[in-house]
C-alpha atoms as a PDB file:
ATOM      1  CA  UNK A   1      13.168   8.682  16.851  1.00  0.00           C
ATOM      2  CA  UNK A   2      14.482   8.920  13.202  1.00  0.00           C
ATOM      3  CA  UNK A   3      12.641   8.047  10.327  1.00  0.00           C
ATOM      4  CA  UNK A   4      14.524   9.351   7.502  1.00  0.00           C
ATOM      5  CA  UNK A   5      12.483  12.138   6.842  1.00  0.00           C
ATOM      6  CA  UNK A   6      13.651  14.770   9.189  1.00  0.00           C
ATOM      7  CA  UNK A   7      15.975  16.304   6.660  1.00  0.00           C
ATOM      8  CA  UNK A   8      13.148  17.837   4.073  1.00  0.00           C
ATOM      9  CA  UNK A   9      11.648  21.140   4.633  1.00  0.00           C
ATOM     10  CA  UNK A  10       9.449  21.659   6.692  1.00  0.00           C
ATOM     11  CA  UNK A  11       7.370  23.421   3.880  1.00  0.00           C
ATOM     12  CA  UNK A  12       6.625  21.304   0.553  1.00  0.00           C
ATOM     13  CA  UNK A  13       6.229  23.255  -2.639  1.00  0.00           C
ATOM     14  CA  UNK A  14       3.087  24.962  -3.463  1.00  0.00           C
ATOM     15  CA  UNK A  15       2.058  22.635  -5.483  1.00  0.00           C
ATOM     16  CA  UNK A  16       2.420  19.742  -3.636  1.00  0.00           C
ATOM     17  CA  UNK A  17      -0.085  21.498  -1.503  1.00  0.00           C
ATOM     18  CA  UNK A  18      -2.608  22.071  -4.412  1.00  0.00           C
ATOM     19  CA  UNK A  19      -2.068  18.423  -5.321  1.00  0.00           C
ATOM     20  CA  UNK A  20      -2.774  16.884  -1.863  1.00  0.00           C
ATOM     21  CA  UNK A  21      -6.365  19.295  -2.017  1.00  0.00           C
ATOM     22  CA  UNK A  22      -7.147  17.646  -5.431  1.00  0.00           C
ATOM     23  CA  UNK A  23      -6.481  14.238  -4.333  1.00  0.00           C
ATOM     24  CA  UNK A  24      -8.325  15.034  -0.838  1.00  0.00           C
ATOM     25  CA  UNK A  25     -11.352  16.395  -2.846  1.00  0.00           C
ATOM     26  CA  UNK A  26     -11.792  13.728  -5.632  1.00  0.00           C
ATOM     27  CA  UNK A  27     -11.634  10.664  -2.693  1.00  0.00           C
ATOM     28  CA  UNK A  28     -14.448  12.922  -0.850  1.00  0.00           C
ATOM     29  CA  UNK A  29     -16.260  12.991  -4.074  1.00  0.00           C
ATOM     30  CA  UNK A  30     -16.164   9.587  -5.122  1.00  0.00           C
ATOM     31  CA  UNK A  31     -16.794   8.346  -1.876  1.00  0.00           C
ATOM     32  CA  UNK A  32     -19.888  10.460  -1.330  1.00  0.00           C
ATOM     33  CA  UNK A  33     -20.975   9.050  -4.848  1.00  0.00           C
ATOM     34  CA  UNK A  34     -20.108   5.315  -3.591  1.00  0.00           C
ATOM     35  CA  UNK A  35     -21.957   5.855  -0.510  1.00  0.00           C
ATOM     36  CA  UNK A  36     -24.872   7.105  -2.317  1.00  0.00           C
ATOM     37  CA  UNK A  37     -24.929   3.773  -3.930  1.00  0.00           C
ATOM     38  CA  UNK A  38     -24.500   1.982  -0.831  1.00  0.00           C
ATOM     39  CA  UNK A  39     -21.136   1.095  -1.437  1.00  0.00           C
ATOM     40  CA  UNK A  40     -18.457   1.429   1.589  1.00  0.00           C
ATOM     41  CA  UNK A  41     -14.785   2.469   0.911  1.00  0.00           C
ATOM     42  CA  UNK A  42     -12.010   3.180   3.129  1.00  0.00           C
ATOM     43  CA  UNK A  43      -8.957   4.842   2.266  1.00  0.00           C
ATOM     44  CA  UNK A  44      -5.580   3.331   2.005  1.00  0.00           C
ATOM     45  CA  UNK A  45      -2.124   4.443   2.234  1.00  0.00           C
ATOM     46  CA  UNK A  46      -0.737   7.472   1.803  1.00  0.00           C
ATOM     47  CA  UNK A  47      -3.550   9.083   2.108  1.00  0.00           C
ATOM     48  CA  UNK A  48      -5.007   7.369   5.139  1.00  0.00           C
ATOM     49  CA  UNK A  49      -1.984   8.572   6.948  1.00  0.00           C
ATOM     50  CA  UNK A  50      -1.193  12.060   5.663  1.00  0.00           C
ATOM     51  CA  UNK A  51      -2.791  13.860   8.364  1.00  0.00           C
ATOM     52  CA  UNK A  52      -2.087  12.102  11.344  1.00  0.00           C
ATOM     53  CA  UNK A  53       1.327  10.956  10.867  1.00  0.00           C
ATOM     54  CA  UNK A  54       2.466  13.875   8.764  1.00  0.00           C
ATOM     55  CA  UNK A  55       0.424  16.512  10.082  1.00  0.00           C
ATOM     56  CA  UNK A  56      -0.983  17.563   6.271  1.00  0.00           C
ATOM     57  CA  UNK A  57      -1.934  16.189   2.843  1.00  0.00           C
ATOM     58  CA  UNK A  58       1.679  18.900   1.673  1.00  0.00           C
ATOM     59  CA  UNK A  59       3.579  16.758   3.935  1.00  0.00           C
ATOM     60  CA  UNK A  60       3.288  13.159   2.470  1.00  0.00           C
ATOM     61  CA  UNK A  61       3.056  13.105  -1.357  1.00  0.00           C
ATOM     62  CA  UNK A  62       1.344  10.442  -3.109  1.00  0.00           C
ATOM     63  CA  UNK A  63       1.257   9.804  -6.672  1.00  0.00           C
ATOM     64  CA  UNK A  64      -2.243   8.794  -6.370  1.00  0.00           C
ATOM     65  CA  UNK A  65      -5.189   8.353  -4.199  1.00  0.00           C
ATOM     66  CA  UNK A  66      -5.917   4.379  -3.094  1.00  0.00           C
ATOM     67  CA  UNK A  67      -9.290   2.946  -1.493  1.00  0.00           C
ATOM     68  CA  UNK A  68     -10.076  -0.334  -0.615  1.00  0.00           C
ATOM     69  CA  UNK A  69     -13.698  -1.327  -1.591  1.00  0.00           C
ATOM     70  CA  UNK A  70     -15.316  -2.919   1.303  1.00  0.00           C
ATOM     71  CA  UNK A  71     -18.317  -4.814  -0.599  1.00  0.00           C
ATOM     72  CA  UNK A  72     -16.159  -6.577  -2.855  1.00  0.00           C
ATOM     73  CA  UNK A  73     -18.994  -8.997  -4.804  1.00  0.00           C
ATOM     74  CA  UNK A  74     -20.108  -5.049  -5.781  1.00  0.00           C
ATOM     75  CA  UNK A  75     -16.601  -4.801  -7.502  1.00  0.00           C
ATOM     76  CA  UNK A  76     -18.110  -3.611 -10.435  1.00  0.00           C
ATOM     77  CA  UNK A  77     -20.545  -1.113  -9.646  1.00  0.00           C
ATOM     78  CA  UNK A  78     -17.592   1.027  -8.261  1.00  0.00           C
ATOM     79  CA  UNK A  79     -16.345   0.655 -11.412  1.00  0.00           C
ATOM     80  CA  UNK A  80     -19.458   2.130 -12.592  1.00  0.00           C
ATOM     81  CA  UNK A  81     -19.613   5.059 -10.358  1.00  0.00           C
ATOM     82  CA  UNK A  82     -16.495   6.191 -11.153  1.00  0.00           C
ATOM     83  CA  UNK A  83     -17.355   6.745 -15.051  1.00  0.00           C
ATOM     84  CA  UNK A  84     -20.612   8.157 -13.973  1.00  0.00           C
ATOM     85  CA  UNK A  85     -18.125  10.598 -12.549  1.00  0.00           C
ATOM     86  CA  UNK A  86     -16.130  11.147 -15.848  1.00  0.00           C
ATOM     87  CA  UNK A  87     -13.456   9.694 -15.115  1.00  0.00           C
ATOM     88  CA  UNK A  88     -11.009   7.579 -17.571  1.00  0.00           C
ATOM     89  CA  UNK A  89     -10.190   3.852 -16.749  1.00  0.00           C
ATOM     90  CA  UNK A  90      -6.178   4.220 -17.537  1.00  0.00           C
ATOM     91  CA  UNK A  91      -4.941   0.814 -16.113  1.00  0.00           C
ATOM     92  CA  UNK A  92      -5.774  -2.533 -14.401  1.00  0.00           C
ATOM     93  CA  UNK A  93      -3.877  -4.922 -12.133  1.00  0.00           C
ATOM     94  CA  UNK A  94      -5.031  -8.085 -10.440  1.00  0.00           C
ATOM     95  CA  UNK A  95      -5.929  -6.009  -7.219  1.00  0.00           C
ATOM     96  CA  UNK A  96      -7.134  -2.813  -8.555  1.00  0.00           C
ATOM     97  CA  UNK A  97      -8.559  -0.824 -11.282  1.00  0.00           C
ATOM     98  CA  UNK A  98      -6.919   2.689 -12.064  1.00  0.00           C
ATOM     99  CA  UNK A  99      -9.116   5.697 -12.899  1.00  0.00           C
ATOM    100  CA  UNK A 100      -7.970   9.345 -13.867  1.00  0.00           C
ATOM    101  CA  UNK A 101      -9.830  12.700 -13.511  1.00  0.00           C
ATOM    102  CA  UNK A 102      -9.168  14.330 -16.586  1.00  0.00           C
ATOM    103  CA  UNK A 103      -9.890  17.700 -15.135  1.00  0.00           C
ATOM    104  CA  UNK A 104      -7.446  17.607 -12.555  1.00  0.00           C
ATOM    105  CA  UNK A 105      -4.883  15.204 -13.718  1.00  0.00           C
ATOM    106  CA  UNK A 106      -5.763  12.638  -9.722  1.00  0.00           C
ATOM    107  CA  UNK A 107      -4.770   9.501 -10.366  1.00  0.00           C
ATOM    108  CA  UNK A 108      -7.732   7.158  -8.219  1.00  0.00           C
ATOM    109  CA  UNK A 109      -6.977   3.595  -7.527  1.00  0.00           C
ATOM    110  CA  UNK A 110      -9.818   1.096  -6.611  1.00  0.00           C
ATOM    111  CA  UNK A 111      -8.783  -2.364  -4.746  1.00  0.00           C
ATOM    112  CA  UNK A 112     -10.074  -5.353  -4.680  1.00  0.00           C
ATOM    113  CA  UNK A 113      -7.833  -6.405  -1.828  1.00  0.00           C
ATOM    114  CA  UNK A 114      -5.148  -4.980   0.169  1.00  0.00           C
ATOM    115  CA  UNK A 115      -2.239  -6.631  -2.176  1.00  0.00           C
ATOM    116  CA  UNK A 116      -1.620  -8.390  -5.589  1.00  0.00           C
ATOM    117  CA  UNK A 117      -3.139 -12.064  -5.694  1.00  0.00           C
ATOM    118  CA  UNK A 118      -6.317 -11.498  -4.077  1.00  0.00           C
ATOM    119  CA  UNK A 119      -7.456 -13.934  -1.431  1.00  0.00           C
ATOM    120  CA  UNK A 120      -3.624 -14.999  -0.799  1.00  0.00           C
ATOM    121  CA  UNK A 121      -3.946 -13.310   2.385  1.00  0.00           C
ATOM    122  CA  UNK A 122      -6.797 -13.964   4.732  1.00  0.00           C
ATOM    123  CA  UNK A 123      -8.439 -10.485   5.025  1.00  0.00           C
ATOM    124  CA  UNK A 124     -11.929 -10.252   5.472  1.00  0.00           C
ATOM    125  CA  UNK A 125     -13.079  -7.070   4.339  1.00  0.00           C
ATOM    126  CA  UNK A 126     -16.190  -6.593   6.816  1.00  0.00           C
ATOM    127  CA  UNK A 127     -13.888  -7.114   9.795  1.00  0.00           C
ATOM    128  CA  UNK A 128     -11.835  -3.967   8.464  1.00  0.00           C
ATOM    129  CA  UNK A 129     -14.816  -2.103   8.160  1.00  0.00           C
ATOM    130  CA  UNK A 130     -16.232  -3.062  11.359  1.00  0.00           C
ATOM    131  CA  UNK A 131     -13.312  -2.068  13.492  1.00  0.00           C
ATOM    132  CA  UNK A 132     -12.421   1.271  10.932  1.00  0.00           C
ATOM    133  CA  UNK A 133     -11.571   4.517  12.640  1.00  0.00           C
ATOM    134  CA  UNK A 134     -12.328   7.743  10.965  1.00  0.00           C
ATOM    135  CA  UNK A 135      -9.958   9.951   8.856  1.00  0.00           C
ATOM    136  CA  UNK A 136      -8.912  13.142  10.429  1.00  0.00           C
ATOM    137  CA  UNK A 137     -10.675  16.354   8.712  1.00  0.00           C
ATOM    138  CA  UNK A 138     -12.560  14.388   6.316  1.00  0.00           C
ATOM    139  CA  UNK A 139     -15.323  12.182   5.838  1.00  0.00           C
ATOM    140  CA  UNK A 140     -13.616   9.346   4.768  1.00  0.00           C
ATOM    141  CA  UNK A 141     -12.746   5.875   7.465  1.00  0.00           C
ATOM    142  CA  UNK A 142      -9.377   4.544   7.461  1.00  0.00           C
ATOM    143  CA  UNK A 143      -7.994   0.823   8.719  1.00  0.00           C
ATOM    144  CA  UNK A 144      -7.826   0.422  12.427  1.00  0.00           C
ATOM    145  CA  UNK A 145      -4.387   0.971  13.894  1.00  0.00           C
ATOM    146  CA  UNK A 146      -3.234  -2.605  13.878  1.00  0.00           C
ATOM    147  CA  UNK A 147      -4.951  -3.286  10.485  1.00  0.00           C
ATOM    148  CA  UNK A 148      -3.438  -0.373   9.069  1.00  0.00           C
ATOM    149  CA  UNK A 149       0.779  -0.832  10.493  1.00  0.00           C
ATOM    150  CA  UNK A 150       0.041  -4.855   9.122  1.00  0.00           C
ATOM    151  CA  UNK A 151      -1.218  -3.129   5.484  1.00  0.00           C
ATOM    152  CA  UNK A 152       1.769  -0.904   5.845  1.00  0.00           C
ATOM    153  CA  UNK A 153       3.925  -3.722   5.818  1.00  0.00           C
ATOM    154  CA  UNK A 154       2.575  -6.037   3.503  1.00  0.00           C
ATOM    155  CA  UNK A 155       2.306  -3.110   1.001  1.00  0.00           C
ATOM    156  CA  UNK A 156       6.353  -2.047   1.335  1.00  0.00           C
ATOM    157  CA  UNK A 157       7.430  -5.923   2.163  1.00  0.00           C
ATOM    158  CA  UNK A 158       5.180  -7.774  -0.490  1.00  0.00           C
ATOM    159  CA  UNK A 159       3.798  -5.523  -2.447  1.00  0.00           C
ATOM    160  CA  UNK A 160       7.078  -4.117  -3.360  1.00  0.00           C
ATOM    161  CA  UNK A 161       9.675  -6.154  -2.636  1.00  0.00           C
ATOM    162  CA  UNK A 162      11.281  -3.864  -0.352  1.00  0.00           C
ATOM    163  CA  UNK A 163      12.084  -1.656  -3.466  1.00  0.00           C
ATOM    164  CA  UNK A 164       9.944   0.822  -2.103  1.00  0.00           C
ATOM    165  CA  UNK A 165       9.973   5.122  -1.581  1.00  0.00           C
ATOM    166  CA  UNK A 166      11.360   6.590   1.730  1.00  0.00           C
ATOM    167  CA  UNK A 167       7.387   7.374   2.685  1.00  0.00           C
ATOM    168  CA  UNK A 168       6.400   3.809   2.368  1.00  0.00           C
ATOM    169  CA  UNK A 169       8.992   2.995   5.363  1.00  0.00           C
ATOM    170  CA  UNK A 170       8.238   6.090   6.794  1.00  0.00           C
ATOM    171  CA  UNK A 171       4.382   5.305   7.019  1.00  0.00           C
ATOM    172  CA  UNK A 172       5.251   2.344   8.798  1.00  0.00           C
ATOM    173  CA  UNK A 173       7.886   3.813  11.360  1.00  0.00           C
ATOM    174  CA  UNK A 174       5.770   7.080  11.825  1.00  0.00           C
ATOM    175  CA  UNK A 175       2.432   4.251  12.319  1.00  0.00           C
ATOM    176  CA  UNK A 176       4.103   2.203  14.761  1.00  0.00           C
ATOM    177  CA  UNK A 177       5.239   4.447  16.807  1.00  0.00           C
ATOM    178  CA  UNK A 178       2.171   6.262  16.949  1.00  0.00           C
ATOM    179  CA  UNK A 179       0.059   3.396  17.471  1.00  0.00           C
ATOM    180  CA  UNK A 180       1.756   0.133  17.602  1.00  0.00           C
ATOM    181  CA  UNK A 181       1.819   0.476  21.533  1.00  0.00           C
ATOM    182  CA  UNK A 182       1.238  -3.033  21.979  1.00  0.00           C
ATOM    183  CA  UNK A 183       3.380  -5.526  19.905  1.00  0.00           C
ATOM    184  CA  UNK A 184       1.689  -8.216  20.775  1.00  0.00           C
ATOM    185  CA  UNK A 185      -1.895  -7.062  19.346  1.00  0.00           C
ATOM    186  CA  UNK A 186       0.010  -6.240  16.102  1.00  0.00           C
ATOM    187  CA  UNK A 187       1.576  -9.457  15.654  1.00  0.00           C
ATOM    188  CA  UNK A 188      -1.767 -11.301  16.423  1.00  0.00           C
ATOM    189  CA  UNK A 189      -3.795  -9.387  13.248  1.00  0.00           C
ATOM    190  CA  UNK A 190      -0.827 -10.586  11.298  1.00  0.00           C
ATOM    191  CA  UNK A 191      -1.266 -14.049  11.809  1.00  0.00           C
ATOM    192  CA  UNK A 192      -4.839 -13.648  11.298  1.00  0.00           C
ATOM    193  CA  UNK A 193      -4.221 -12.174   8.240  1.00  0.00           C
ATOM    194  CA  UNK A 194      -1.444 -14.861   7.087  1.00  0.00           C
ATOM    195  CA  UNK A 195       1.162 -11.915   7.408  1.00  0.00           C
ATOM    196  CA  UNK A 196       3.272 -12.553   9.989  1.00  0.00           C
ATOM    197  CA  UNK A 197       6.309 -12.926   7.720  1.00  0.00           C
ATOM    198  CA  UNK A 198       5.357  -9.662   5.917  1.00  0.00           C
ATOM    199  CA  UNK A 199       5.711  -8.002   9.246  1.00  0.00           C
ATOM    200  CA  UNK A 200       8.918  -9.933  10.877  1.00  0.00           C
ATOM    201  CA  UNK A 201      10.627  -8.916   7.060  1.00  0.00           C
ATOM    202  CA  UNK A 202       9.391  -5.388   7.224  1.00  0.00           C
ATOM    203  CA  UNK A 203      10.688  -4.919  10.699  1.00  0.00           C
ATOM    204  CA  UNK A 204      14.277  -6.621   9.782  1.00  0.00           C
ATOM    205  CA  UNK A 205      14.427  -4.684   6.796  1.00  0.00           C
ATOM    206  CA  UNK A 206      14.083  -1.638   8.533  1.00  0.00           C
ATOM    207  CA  UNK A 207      16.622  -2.349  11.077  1.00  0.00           C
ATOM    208  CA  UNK A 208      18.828  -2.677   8.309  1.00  0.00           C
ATOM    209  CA  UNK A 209      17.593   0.362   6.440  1.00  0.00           C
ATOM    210  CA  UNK A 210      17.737   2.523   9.693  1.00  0.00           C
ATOM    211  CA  UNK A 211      21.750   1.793  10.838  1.00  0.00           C
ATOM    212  CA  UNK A 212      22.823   4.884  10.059  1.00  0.00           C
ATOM    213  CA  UNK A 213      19.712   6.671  10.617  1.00  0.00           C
ATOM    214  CA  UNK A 214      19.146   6.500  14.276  1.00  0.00           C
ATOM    215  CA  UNK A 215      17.105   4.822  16.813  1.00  0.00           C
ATOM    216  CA  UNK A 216      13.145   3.238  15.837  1.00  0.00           C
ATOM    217  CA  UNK A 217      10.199   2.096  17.933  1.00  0.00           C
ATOM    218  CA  UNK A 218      11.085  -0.158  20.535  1.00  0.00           C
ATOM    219  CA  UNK A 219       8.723  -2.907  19.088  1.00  0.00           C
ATOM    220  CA  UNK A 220      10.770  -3.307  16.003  1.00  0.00           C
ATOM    221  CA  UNK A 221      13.213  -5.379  17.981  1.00  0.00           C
ATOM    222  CA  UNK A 222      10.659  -7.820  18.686  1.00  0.00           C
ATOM    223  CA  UNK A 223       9.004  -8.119  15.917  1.00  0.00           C
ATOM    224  CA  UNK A 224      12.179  -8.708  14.422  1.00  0.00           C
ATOM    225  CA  UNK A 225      12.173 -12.185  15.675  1.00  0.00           C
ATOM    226  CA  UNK A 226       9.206 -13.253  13.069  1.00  0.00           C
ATOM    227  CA  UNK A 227      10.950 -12.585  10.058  1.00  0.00           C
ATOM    228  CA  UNK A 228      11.806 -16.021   8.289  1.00  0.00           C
ATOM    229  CA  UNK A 229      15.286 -16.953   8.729  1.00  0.00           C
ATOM    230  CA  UNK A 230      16.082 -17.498   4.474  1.00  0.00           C
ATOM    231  CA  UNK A 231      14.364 -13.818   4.181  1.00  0.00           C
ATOM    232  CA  UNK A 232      16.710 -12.457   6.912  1.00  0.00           C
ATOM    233  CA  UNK A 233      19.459 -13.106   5.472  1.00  0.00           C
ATOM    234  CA  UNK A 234      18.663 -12.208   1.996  1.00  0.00           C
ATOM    235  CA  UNK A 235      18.130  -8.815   3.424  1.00  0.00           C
ATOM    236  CA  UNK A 236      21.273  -8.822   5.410  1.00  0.00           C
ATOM    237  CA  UNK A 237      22.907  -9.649   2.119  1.00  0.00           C
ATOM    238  CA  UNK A 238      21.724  -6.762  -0.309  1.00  0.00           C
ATOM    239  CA  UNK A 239      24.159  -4.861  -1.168  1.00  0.00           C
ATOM    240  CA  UNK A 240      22.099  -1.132  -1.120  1.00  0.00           C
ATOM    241  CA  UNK A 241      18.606  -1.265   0.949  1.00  0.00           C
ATOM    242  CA  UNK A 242      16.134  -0.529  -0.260  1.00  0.00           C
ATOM    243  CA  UNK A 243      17.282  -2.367  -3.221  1.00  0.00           C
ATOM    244  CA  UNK A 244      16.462  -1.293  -6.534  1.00  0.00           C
ATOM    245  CA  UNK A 245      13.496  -3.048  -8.329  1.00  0.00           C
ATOM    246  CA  UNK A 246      14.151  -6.277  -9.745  1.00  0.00           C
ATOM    247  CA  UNK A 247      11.274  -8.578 -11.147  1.00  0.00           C
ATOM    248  CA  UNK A 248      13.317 -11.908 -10.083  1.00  0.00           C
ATOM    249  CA  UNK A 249      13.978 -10.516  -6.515  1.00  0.00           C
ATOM    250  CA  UNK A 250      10.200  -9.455  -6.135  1.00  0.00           C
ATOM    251  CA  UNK A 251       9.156 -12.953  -7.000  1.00  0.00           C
ATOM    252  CA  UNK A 252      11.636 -14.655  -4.534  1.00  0.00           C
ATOM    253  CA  UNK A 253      10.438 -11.818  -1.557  1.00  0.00           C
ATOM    254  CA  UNK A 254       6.621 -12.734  -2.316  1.00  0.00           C
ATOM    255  CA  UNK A 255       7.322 -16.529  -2.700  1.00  0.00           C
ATOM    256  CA  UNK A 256       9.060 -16.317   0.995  1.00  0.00           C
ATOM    257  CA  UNK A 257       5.767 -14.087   2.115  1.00  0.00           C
ATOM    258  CA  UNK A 258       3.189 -15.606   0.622  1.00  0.00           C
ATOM    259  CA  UNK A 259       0.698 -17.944   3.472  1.00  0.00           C
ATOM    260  CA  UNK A 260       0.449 -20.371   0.879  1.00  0.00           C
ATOM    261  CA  UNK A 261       3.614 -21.192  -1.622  1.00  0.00           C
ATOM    262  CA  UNK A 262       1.530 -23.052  -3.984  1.00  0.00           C
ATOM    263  CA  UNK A 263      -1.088 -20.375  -3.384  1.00  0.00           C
ATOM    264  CA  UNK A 264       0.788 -17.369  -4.125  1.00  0.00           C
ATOM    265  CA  UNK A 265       1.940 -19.575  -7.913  1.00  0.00           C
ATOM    266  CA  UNK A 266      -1.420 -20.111  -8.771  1.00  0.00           C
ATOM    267  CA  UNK A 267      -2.250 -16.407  -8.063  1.00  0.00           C
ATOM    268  CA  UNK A 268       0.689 -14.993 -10.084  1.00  0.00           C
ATOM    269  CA  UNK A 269       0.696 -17.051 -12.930  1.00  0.00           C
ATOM    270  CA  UNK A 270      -3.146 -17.153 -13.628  1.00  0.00           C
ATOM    271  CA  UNK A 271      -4.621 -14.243 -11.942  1.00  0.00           C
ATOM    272  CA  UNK A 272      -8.548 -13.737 -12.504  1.00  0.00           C
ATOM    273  CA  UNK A 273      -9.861 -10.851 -14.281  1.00  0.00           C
ATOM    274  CA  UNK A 274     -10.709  -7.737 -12.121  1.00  0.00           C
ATOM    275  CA  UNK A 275     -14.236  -7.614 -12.250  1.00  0.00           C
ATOM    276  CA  UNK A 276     -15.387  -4.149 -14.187  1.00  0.00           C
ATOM    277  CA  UNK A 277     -12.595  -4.038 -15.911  1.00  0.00           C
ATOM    278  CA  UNK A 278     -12.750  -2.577 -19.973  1.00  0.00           C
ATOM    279  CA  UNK A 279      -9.014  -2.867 -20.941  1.00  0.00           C
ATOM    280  CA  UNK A 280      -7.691  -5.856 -22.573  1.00  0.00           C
ATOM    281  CA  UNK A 281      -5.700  -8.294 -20.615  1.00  0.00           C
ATOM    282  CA  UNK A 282      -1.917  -8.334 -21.026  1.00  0.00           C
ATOM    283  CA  UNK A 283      -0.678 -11.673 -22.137  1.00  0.00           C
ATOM    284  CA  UNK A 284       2.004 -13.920 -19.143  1.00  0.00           C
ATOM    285  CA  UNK A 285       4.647 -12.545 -21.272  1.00  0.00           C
ATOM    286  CA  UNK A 286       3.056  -8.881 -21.297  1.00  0.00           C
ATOM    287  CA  UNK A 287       2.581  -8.778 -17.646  1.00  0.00           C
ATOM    288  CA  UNK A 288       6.215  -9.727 -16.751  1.00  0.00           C
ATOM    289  CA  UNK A 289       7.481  -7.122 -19.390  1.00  0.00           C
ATOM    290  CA  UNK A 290       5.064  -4.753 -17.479  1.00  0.00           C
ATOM    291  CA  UNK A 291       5.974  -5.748 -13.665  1.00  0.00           C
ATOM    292  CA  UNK A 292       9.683  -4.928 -14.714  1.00  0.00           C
ATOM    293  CA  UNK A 293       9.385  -1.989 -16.459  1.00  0.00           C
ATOM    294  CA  UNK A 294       6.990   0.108 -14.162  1.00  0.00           C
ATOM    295  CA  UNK A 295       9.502  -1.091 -11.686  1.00  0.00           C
ATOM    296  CA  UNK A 296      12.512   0.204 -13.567  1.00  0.00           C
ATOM    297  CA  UNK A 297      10.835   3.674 -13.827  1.00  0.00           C
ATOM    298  CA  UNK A 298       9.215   4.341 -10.650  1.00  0.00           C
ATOM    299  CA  UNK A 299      12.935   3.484  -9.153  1.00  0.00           C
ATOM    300  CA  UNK A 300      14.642   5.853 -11.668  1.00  0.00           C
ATOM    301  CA  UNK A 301      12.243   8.764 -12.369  1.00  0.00           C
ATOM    302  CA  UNK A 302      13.307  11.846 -10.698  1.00  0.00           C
ATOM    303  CA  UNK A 303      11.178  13.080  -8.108  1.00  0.00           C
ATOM    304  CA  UNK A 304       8.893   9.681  -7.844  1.00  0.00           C
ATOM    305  CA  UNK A 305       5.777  10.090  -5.546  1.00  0.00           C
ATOM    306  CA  UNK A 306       4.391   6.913  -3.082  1.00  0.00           C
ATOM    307  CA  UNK A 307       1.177   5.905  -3.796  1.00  0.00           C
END
């Protein structure tokens, strides 16, 4: 099977491998700290996959380090913890609150949901924590195997628009091949979490992406078949895939994603607060100028990590 990643070396640079320690200690850390507060975490992404998928925290760069806070009406007392810990709220978002540990330079993101416009989709955080699985060489819990190829796609698919690294597919290839062993189970956690669409579009998209890159899982073919038919063919009709990041085209992916159409409006135009959160609130206007240029320079920026 071909994922697209075959081609780097099969050593990273050194210090990729210092980074992925730092990143690896700090979520240890802070999740120590949380639990000592009775808060439960579990990690997210890149992170959540590194070892199993990649065989080493070297071996799948991340720009940062993402966990999903389980007690979410405690929102703010992680929020807490983490400037107990020293370290700097840098940024906010409707879904998470940034942190950075000035020390070591980790970037540490804290969600309030598994996407943008909380409570579009209908995950219920103590059903992810009740059927978690733990992290490889760590102390840390990740998503369950059908929770976490469903994340995968949301995060690449909705998340991103599709505009997304070479890991983010990867993840999802390496993830359901590993353990998407029965499509059927997969597709029924997306419908319970309103994301069937977000994983019909992620598995067209890759079938598109892939062409020329050689065979994928055998369950991408049927999973194929839940990808809405207007979505289809606007990914049959990019030019380039993975397209390049373009505010208008994220809007139209999440619009076709979203559960709830009306929903997913209310979410983006007027999203609440993040609770804990110190930084002034970037005007409508402020946000869109924002979306599009983080999006212009994570796509352009040489050497661009995955979260």
């Amino acid at each position: 099977m071909a994922t697209g990643l075959e081609s780097k070396p099969a050593h990273q640079p050194y210090w990729l491998a210092l980074r992925g320690t730092q990143q690896m200690d700090l979520a240890v850390r802070f999740n120590l700290a949380a639990q000592a507060q009775g808060l439960r975490l579990l990690a997210l992404k890149g992170i959540s996959v590194a070892e199993e998928l990649y065989g080493g925290m070297e071996h799948r760069p991340m720009a940062d380090v993402d966990l999903l806070v389980v007690d979410t009406y405690r929102f703010e007392e992680v929020g807490r913890v983490a400037r107990a810990m020293g370290l700097a709220e840098t940024a906010a978002s409707d879904h998470a609150l940034v942190f950075k540990e000035p020390a070591s330079g980790v970037v540490l993101e804290l969600h309030i949901s598994l996407t943008s416009c909380p409570g579009l989709f209908s995950v219920d955080t103590e059903s992810l924590w009740a059927r978690r699985k733990p992290l490889l060489r760590s102390a840390l819990c990740r998503l369950a195997d059908e929770d976490l190829i469903v994340h995968l796609a949301m995060h690449t698919a909705f998340q991103h628009g599709f505009a997304a690294n070479e890991y983010h597919y990867g993840d999802f290839v390496r993830a359901l091949d590993r353990f998407g062993t029965n499509a059927e189970r997969i597709a029924i956690r997306a419908r319970d979490f309103g994301a069937t669409s977000a994983l019909g579009a992620m598995a067209m998209a890759l079938s598109r992406r892939s062409a020329k890159e050689g065979s994928l899982p055998g369950q991408i073919e049927s999973l194929r078949g839940l990808c809405p038919t207007a979505l289809a063919r606007w990914i049959e009709a990019q030019a380039d895939f993975p397209p390049p990041a373009n505010l208008a085209a994220l809007a139209i992916v999440r619009y076709r994603l979203a559960p709830s159409a009306w929903g997913y409006i209310v979410r983006a135009l007027f999203p609440k607060k993040i609770p804990g959160r110190t930084l002034p609130r970037a005007s409508v206007l402020g946000r869109i100028s924002n979306l599009a240029r983080v999006g212009l320079v994570e796509r352009t920026r040489p050497g661009s990590l995955p979260s």
